[in-house]
C-alpha atoms as a PDB file:
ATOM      1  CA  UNK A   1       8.980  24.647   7.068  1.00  0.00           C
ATOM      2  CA  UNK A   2      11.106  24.668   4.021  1.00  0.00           C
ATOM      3  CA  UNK A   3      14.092  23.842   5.284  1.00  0.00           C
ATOM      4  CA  UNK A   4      12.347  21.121   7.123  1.00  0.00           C
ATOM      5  CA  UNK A   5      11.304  19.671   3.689  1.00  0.00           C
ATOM      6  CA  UNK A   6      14.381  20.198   2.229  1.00  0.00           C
ATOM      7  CA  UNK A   7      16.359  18.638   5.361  1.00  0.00           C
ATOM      8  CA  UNK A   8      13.910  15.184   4.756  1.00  0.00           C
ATOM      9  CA  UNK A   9      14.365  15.248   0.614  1.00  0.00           C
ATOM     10  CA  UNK A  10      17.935  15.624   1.374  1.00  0.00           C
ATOM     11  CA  UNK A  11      18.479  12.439   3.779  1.00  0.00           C
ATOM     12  CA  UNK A  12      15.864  10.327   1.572  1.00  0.00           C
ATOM     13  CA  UNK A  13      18.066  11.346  -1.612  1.00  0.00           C
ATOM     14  CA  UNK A  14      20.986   9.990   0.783  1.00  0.00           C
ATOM     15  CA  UNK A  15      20.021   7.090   1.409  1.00  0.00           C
ATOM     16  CA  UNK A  16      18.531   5.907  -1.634  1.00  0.00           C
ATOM     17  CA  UNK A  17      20.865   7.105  -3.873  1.00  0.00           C
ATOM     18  CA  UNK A  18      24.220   7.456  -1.897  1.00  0.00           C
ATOM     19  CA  UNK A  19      24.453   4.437   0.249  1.00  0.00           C
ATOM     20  CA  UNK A  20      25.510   1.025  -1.494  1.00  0.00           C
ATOM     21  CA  UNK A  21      23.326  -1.359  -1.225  1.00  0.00           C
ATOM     22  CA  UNK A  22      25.330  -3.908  -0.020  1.00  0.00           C
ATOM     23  CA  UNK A  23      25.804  -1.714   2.882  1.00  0.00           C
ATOM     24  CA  UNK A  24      22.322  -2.298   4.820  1.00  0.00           C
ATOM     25  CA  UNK A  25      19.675  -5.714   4.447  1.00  0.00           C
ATOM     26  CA  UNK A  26      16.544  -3.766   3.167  1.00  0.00           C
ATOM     27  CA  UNK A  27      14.478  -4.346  -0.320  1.00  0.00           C
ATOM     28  CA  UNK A  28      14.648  -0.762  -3.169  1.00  0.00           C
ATOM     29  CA  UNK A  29      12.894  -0.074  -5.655  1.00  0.00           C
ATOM     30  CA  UNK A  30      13.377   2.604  -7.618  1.00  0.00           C
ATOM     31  CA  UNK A  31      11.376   3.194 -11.199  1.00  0.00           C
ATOM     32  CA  UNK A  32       9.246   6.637 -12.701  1.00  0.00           C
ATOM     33  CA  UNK A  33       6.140   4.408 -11.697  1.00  0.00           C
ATOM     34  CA  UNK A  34       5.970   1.782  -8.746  1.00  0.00           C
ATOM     35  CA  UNK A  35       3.215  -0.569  -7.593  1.00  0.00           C
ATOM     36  CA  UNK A  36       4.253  -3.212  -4.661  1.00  0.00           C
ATOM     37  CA  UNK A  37       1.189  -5.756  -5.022  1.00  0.00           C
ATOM     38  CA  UNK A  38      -0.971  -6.870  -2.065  1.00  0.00           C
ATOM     39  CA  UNK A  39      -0.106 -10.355  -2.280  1.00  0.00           C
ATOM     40  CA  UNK A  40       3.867  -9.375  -1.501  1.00  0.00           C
ATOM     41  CA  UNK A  41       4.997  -9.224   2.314  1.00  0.00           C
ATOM     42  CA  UNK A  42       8.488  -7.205   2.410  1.00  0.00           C
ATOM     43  CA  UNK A  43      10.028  -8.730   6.003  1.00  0.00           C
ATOM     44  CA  UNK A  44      12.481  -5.872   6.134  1.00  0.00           C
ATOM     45  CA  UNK A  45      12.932  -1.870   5.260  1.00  0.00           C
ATOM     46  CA  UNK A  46      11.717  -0.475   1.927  1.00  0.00           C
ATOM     47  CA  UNK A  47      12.899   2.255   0.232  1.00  0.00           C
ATOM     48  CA  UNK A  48      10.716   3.048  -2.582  1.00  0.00           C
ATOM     49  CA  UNK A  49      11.900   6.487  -5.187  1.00  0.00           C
ATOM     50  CA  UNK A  50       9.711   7.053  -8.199  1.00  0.00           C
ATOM     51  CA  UNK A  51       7.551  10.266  -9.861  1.00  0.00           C
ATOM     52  CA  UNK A  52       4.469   7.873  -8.843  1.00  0.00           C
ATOM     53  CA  UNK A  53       4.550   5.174  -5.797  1.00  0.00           C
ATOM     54  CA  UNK A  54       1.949   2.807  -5.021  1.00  0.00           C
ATOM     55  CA  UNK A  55       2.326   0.284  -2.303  1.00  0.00           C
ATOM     56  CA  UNK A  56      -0.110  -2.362  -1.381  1.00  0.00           C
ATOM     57  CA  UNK A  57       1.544  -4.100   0.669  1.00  0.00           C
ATOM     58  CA  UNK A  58       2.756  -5.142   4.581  1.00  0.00           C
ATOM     59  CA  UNK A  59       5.669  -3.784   5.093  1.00  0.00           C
ATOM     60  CA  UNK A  60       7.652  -5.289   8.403  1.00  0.00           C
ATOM     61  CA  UNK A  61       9.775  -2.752   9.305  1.00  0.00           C
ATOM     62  CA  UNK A  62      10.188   0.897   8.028  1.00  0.00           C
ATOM     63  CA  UNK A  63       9.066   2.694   4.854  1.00  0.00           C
ATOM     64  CA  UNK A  64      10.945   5.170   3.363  1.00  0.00           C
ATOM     65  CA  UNK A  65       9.627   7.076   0.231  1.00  0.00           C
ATOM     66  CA  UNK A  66      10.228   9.811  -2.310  1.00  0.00           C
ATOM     67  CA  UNK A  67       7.553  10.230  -4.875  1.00  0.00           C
ATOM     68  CA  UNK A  68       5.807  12.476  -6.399  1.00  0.00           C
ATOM     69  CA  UNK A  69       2.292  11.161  -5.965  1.00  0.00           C
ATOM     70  CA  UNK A  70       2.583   8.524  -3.295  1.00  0.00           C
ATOM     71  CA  UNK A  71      -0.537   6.434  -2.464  1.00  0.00           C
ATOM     72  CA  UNK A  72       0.006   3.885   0.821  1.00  0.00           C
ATOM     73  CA  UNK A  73      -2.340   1.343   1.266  1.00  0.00           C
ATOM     74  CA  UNK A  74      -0.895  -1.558   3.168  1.00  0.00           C
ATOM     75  CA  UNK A  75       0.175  -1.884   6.872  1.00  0.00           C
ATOM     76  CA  UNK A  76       3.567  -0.812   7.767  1.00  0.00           C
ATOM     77  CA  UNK A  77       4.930  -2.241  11.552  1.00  0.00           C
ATOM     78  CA  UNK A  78       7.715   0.141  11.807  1.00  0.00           C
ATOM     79  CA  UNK A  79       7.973   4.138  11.473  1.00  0.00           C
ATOM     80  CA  UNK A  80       6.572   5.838   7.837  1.00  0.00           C
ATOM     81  CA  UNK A  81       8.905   8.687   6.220  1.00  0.00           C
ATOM     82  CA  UNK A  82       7.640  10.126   3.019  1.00  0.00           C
ATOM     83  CA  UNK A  83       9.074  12.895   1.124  1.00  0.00           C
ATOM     84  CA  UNK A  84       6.330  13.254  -1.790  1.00  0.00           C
ATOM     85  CA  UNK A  85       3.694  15.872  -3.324  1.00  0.00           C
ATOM     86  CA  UNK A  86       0.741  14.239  -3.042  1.00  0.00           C
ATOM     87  CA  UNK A  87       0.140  11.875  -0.436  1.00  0.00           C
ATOM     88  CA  UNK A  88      -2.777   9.790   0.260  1.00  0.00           C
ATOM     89  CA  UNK A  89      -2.740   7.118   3.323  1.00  0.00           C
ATOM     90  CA  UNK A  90      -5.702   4.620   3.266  1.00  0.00           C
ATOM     91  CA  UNK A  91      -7.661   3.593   6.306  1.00  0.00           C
ATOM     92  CA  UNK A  92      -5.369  -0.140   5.752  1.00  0.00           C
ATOM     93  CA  UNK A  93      -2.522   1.683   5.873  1.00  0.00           C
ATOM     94  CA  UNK A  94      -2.031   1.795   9.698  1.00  0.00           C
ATOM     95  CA  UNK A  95       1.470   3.123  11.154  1.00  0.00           C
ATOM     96  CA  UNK A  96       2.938   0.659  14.210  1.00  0.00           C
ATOM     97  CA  UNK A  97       4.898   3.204  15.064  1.00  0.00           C
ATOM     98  CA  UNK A  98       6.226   7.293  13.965  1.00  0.00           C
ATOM     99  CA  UNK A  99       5.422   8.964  11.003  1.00  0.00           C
ATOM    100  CA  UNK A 100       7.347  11.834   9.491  1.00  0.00           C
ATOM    101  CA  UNK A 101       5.699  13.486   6.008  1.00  0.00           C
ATOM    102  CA  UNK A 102       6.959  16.572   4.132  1.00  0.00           C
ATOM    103  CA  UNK A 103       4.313  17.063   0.993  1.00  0.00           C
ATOM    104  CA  UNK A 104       2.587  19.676  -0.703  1.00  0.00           C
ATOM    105  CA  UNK A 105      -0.611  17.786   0.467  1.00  0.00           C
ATOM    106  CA  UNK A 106      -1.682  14.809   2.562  1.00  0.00           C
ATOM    107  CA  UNK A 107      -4.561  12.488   3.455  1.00  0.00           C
ATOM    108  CA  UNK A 108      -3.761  10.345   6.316  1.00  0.00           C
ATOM    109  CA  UNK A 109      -6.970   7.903   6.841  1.00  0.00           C
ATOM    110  CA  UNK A 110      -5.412   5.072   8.480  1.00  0.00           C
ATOM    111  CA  UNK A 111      -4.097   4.219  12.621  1.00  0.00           C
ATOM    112  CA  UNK A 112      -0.456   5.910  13.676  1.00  0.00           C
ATOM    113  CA  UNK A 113       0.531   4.223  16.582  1.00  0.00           C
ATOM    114  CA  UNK A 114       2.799   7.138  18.028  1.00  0.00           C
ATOM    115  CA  UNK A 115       4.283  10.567  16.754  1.00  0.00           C
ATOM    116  CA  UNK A 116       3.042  12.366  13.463  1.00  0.00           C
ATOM    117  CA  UNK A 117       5.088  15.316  12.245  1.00  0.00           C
ATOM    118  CA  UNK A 118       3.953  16.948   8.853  1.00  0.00           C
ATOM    119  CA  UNK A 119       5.451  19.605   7.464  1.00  0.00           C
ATOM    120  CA  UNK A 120       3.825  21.234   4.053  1.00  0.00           C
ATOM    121  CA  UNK A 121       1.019  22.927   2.158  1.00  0.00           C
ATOM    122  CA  UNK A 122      -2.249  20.948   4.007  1.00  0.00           C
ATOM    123  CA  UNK A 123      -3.029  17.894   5.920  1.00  0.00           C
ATOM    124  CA  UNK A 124      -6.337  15.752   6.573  1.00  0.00           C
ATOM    125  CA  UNK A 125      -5.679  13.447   9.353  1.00  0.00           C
ATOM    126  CA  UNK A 126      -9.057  10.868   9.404  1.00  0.00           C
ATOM    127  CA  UNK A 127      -7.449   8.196  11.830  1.00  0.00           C
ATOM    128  CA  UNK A 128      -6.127   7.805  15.348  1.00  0.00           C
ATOM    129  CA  UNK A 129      -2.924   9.023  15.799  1.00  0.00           C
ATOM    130  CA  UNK A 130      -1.523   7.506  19.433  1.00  0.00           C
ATOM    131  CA  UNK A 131       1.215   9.958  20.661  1.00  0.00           C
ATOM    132  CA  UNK A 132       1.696  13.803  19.563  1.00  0.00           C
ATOM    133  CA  UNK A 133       0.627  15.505  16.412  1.00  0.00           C
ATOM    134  CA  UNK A 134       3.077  17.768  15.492  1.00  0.00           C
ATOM    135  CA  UNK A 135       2.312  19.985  12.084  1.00  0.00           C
ATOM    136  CA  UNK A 136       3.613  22.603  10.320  1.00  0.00           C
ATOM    137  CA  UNK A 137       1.628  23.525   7.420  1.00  0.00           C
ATOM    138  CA  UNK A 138      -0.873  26.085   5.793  1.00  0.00           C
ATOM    139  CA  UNK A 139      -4.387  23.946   6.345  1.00  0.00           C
ATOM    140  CA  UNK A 140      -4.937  21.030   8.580  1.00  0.00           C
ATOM    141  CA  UNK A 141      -7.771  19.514   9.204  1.00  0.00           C
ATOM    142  CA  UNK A 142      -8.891  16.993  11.894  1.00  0.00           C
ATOM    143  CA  UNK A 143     -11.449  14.284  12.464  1.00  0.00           C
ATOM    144  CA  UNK A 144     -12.929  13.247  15.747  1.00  0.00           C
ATOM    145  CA  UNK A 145      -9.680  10.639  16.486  1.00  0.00           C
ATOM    146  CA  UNK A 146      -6.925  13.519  17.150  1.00  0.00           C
ATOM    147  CA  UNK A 147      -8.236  14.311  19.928  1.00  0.00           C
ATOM    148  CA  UNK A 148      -6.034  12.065  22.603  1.00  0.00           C
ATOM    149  CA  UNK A 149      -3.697  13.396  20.736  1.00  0.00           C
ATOM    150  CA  UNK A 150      -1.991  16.684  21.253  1.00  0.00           C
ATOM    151  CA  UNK A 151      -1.490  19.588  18.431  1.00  0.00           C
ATOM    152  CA  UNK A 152       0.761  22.296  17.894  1.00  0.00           C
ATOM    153  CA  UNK A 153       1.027  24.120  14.536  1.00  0.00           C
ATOM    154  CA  UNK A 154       3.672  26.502  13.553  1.00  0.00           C
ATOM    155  CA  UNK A 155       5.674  25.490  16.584  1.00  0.00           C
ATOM    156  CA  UNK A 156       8.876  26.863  16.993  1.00  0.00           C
ATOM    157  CA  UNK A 157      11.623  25.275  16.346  1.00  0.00           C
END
């Protein structure tokens, strides 16, 4: 598990940090606090860093995050990666695609439209999660949508 986290942290650092910008279309930001209003659309990636991340808004294409407390509310069309310690996904925050999470803890309310792999201290899933459920964490806890989904926790590697 931790060198799962530590694996994620490491390629988020990458790419926000390491890669020039110039090098790939997609919109940063990067700040100790971020908030990405509702009324924005971001028609590419988004790579958001910051000690607290809010984002509000439709994302079309990936997110990528690193946060401390990270709080999704908005639809994203593309895969979700979030290396955070708090994480809280909204039922309006559904997931077109895969979503990978490393956190200390997470609340996932809204739709994943394929894969979810967690890895950390606890996980609440609420909503429908469309492909495999794939967890490795302390406490998980499921509501009556996993179940056309398959789960396996403390699979090994």
């Amino acid at each position: 598990m931790k060198r799962l986290v530590l694996i994620t942290i490491s390629i988020m650092c990458s790419i926000l940090f390491i890669v020039p910008q110039a090098a790939f279309a997609a919109a940063l930001r990067s700040s100790n606090n971020v908030t990405i209003d509702s009324g924005e659309t971001i028609n590419d990636d988004l790579y958001v860093s910051g000690g607290t991340v809010v984002v509000n808004c439709k994302v079309n294409g990936d997110l990528i995050v690193a946060g401390g407390t990270v709080t999704i509310n908005g639809p994203v069309r593309d895969d979700l990666l979030i290396a955070g310690g708090t994480i809280e996904a909204a039922s309006s925050a559904s997931i077109g695609r895969d979503a990978l999470l490393a956190s200390g803890n997470a609340q996932l309310s809204g739709a994943i439209g394929r894969k979810l792999q967690a890895a950390g201290g606890g996980v609440v899933i609420d909503g429908p999660v469309g492909g495999t459920a794939r967890l490795d964490v302390n406490q998980s806890r499921f509501s009556r949508h996993i179940s056309s989904a398959s789960y396996c926790s403390r699979c090994s590697r």
